[in-house]
C-alpha atoms as a PDB file:
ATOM      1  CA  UNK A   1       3.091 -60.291  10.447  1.00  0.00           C
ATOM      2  CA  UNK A   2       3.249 -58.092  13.225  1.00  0.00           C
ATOM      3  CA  UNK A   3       1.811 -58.424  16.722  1.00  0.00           C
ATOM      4  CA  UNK A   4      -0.007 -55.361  18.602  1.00  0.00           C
ATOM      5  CA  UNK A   5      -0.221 -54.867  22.335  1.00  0.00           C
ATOM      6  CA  UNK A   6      -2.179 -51.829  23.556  1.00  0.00           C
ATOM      7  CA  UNK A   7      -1.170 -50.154  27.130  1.00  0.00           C
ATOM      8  CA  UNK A   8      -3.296 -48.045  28.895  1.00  0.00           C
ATOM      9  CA  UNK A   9      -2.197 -45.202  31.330  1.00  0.00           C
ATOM     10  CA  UNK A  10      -1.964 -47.791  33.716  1.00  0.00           C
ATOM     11  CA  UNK A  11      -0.252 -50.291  31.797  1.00  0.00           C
ATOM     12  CA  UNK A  12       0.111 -54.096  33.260  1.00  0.00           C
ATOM     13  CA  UNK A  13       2.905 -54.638  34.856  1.00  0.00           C
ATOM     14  CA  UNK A  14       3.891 -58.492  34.577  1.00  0.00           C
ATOM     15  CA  UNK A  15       5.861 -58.882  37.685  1.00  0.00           C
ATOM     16  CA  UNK A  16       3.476 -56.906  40.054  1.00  0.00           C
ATOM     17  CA  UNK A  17       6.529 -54.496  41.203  1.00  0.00           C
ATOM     18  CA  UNK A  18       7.364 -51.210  40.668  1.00  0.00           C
ATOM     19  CA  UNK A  19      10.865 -49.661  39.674  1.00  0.00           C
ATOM     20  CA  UNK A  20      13.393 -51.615  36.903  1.00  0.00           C
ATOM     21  CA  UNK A  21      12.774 -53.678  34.028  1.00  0.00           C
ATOM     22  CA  UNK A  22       9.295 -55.992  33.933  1.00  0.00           C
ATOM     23  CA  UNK A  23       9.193 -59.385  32.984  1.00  0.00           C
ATOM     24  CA  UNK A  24       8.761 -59.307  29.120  1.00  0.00           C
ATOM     25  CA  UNK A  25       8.927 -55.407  28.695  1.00  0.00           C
ATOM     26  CA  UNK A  26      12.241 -53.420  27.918  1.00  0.00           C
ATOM     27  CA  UNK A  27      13.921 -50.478  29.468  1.00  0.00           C
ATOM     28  CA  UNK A  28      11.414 -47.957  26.945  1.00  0.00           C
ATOM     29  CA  UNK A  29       8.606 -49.770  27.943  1.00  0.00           C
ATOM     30  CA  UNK A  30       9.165 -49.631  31.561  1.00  0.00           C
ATOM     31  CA  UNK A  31       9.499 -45.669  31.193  1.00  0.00           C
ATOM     32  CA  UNK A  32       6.030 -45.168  29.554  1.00  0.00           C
ATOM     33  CA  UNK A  33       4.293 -47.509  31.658  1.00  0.00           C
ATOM     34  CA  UNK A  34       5.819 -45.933  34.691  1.00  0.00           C
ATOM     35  CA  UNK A  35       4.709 -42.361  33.402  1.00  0.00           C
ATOM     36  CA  UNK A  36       1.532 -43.228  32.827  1.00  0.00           C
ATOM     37  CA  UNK A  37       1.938 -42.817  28.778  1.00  0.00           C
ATOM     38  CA  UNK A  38      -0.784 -44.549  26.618  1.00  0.00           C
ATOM     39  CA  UNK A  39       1.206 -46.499  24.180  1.00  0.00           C
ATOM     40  CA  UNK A  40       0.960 -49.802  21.569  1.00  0.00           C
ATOM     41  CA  UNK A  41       3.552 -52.046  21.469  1.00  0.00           C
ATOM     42  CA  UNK A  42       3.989 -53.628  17.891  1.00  0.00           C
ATOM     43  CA  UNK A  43       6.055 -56.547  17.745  1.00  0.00           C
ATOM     44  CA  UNK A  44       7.485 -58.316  14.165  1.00  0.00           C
ATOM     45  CA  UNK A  45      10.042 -61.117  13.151  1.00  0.00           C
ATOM     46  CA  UNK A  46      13.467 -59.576  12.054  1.00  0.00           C
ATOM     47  CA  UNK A  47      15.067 -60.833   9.223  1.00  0.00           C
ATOM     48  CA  UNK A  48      18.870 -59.819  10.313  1.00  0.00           C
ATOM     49  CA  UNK A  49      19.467 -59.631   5.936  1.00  0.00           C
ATOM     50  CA  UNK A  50      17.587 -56.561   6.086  1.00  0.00           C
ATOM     51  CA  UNK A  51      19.708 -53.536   5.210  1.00  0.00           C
ATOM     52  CA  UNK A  52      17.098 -50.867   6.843  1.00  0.00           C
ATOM     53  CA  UNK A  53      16.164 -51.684  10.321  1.00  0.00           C
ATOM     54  CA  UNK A  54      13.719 -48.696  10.190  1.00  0.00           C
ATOM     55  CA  UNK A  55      12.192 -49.272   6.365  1.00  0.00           C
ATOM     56  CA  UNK A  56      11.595 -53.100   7.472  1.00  0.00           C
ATOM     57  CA  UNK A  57      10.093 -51.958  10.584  1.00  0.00           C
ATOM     58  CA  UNK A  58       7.572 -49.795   8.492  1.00  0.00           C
ATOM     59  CA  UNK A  59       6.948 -52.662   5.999  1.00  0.00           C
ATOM     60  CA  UNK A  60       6.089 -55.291   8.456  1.00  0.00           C
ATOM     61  CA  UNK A  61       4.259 -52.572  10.305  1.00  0.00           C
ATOM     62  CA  UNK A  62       2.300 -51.308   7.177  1.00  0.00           C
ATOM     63  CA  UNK A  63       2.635 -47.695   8.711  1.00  0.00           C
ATOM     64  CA  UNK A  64       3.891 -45.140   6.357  1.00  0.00           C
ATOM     65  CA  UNK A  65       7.690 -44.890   6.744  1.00  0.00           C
ATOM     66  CA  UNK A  66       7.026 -41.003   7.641  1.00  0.00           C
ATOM     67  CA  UNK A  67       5.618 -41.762  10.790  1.00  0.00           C
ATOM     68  CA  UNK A  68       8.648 -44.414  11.830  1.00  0.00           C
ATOM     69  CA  UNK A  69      11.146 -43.033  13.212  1.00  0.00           C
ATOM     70  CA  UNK A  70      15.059 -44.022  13.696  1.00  0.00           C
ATOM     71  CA  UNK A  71      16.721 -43.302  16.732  1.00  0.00           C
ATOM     72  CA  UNK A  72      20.873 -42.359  15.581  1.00  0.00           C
ATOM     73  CA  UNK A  73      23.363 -41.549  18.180  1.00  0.00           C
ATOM     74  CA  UNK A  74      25.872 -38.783  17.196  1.00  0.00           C
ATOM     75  CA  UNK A  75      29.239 -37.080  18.547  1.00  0.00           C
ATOM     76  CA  UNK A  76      28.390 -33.128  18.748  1.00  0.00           C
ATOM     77  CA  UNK A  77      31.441 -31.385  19.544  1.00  0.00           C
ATOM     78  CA  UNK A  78      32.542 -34.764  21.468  1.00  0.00           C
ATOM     79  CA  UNK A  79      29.682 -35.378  23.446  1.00  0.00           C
ATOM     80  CA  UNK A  80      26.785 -37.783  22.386  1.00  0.00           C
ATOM     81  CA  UNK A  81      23.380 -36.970  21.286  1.00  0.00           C
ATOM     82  CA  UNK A  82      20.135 -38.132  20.172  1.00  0.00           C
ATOM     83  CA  UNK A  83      18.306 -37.237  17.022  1.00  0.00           C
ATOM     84  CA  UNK A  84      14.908 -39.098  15.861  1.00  0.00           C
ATOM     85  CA  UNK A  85      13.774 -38.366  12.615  1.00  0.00           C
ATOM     86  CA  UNK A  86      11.383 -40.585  10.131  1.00  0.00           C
ATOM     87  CA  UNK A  87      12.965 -43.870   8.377  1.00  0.00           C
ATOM     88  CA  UNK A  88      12.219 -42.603   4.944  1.00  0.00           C
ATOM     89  CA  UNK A  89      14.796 -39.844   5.299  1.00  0.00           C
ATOM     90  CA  UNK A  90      18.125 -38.887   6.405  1.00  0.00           C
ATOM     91  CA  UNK A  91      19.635 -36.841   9.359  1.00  0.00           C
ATOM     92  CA  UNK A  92      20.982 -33.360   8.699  1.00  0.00           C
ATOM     93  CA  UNK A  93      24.189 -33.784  10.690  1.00  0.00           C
ATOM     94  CA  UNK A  94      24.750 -29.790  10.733  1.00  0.00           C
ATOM     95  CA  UNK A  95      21.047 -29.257  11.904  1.00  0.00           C
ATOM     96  CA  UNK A  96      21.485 -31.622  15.116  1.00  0.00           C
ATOM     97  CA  UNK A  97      24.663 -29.560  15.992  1.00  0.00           C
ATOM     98  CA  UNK A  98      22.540 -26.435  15.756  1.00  0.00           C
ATOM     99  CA  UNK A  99      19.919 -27.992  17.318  1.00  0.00           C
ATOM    100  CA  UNK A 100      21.998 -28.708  20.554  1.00  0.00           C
ATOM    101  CA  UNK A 101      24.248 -25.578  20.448  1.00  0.00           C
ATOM    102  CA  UNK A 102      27.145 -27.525  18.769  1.00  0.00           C
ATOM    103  CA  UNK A 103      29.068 -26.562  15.953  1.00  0.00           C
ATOM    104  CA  UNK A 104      30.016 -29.960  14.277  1.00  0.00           C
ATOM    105  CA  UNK A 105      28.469 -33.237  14.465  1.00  0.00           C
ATOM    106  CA  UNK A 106      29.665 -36.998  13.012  1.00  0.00           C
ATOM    107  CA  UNK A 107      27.649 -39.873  13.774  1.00  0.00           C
ATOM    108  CA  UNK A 108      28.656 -41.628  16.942  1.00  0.00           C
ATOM    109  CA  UNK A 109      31.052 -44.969  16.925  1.00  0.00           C
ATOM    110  CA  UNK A 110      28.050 -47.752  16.959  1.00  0.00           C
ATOM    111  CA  UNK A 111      30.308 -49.218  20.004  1.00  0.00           C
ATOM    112  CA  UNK A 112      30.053 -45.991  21.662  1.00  0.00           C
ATOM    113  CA  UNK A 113      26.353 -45.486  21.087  1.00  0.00           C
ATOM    114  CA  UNK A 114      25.631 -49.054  22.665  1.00  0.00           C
ATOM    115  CA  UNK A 115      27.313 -48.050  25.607  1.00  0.00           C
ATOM    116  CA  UNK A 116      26.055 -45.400  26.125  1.00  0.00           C
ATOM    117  CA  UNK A 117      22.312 -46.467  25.655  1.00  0.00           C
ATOM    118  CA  UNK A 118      22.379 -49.566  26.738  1.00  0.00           C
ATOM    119  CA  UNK A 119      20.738 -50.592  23.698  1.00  0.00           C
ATOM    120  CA  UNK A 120      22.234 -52.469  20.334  1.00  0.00           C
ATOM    121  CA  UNK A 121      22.288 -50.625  17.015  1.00  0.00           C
ATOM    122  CA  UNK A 122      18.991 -51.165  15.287  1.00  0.00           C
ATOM    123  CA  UNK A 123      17.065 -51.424  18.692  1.00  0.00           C
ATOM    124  CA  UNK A 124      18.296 -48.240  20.163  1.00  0.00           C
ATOM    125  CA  UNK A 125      15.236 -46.641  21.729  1.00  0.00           C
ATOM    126  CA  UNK A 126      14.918 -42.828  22.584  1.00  0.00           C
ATOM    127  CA  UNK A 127      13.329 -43.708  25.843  1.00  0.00           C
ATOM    128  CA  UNK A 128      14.420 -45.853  28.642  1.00  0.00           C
ATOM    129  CA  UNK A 129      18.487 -45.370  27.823  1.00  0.00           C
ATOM    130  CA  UNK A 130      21.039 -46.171  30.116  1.00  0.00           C
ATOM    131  CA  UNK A 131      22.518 -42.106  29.824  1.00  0.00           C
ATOM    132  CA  UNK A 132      19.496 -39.499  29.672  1.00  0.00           C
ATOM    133  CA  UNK A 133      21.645 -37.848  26.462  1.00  0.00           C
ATOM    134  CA  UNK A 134      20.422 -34.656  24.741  1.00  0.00           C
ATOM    135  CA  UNK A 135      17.793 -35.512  22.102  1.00  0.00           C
ATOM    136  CA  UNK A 136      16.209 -33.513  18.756  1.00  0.00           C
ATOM    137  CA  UNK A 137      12.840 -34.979  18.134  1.00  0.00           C
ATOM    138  CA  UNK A 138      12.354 -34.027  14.091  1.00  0.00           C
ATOM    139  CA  UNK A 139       9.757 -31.099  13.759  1.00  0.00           C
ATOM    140  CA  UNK A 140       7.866 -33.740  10.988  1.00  0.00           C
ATOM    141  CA  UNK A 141       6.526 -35.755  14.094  1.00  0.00           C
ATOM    142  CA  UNK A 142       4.361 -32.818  15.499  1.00  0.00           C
ATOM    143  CA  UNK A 143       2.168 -33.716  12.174  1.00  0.00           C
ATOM    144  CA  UNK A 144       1.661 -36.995  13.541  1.00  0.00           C
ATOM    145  CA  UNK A 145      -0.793 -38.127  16.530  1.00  0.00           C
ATOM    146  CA  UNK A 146       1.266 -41.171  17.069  1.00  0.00           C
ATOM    147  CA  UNK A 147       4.975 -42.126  15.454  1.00  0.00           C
ATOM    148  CA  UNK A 148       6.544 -45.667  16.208  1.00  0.00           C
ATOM    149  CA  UNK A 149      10.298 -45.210  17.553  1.00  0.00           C
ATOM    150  CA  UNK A 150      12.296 -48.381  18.616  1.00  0.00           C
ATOM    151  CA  UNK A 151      11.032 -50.006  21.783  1.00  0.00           C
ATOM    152  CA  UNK A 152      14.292 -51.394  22.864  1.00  0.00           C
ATOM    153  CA  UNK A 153      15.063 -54.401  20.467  1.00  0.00           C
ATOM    154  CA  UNK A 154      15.203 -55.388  16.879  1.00  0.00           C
ATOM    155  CA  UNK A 155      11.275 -56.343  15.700  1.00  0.00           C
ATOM    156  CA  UNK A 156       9.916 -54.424  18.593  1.00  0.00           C
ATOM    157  CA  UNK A 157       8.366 -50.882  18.096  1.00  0.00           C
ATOM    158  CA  UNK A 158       6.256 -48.478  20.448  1.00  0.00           C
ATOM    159  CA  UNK A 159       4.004 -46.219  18.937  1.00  0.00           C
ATOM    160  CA  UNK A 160       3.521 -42.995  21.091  1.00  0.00           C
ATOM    161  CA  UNK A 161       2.606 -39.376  20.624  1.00  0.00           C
ATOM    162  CA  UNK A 162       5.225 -37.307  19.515  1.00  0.00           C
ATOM    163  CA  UNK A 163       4.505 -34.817  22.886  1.00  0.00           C
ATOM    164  CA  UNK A 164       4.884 -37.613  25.578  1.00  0.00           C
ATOM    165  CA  UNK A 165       7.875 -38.735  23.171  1.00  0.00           C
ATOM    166  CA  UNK A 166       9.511 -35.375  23.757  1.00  0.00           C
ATOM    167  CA  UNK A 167       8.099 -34.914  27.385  1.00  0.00           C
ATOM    168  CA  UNK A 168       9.749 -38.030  28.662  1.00  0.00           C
ATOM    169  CA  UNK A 169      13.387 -37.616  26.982  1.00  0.00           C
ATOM    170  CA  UNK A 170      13.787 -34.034  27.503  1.00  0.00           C
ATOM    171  CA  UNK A 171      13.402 -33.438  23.316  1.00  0.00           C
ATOM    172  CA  UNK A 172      14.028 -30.167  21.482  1.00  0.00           C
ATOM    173  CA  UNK A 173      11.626 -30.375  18.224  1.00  0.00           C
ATOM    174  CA  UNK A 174      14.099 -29.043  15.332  1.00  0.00           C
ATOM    175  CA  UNK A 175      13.993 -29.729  11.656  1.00  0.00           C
ATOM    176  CA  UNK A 176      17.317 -32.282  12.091  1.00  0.00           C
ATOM    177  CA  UNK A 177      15.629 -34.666   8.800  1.00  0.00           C
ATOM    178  CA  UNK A 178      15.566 -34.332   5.147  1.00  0.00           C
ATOM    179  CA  UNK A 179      14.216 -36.255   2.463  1.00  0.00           C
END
């Protein structure tokens, strides 16, 4: 069963000071409640047997897996980037490339991505990462008022609109998913 937590535009900050991490929040949480970003937290248990981080997230969410989104890491021409496209598809490898003004792409060593996010592989949030890296936010979300990306942890989700998603990391929107 999941747990929701709505934020305002002036979102609660537990320890009462500005800047850094908050008591109970993560790195992507910190960023939207800094900007001023309405947002919903939604918070589930993780069964670590699942073999889709994403499709459980949608499941214990009951949101439609079109409007969760994954957030994969990979090496464009050897330099990392971001692409976010819905759970219940896959990334088009050559349409991230494109998307960045690459020519090839490969998805990222999971070591590498960690590092460079600051997040671990199946909690790796768009927002809040440790390198601002480019990111391609799939064109799908724009038919969305809110999508749920990773909020920073495994069984933790924010749900946000697709234009303060792309607003506050920099996004391109590009067709980089396919069913």
């Amino acid at each position: 069963m999941a747990k929701k937590r709505e934020r305002g535009a002036r979102g609660a900050r537990a320890d009462g000071a500005g800047g850094g991490r908050r008591a109970g929040g993560t790195p992507a949480t910190t960023v939207l409640t800094d900007a001023g970003v309405p947002f919903t937290v939604h918070e589930y248990v993780h069964d670590p047997a699942s073999p889709s981080y994403g499709e459980e997230a949608a499941e214990a969410l009951g949101v439609p897996p079109e409007r969760v989104f994954k957030t994969l890491v990979a090496d464009v021409d050897g330099a990392l980037a971001v692409a976010v496209v819905p759970v219940a598809g896959r990334l088009d490898l050559r349409a991230l490339a494109a998307a960045v003004g690459g020519k090839r792409a490969v998805m990222a060593d999971p070591a590498a991505a960690e590092r460079a996010t600051g997040y671990v592989r199946g909690g790796i949030s768009p927002l809040g990462q440790r390198r601002r890296l480019p990111t391609v936010l799939d064109a799908s979300a724009s038919r969305y008022g809110t999508i749920c990306v990773s909020a920073g942890r495994r069984g933790l989700e924010v749900e946000v609109s697709p234009a303060h998603l792309a607003e506050l990391t920099g996004a391109v929107l590009a067709p980089v998913g396919r069913v």
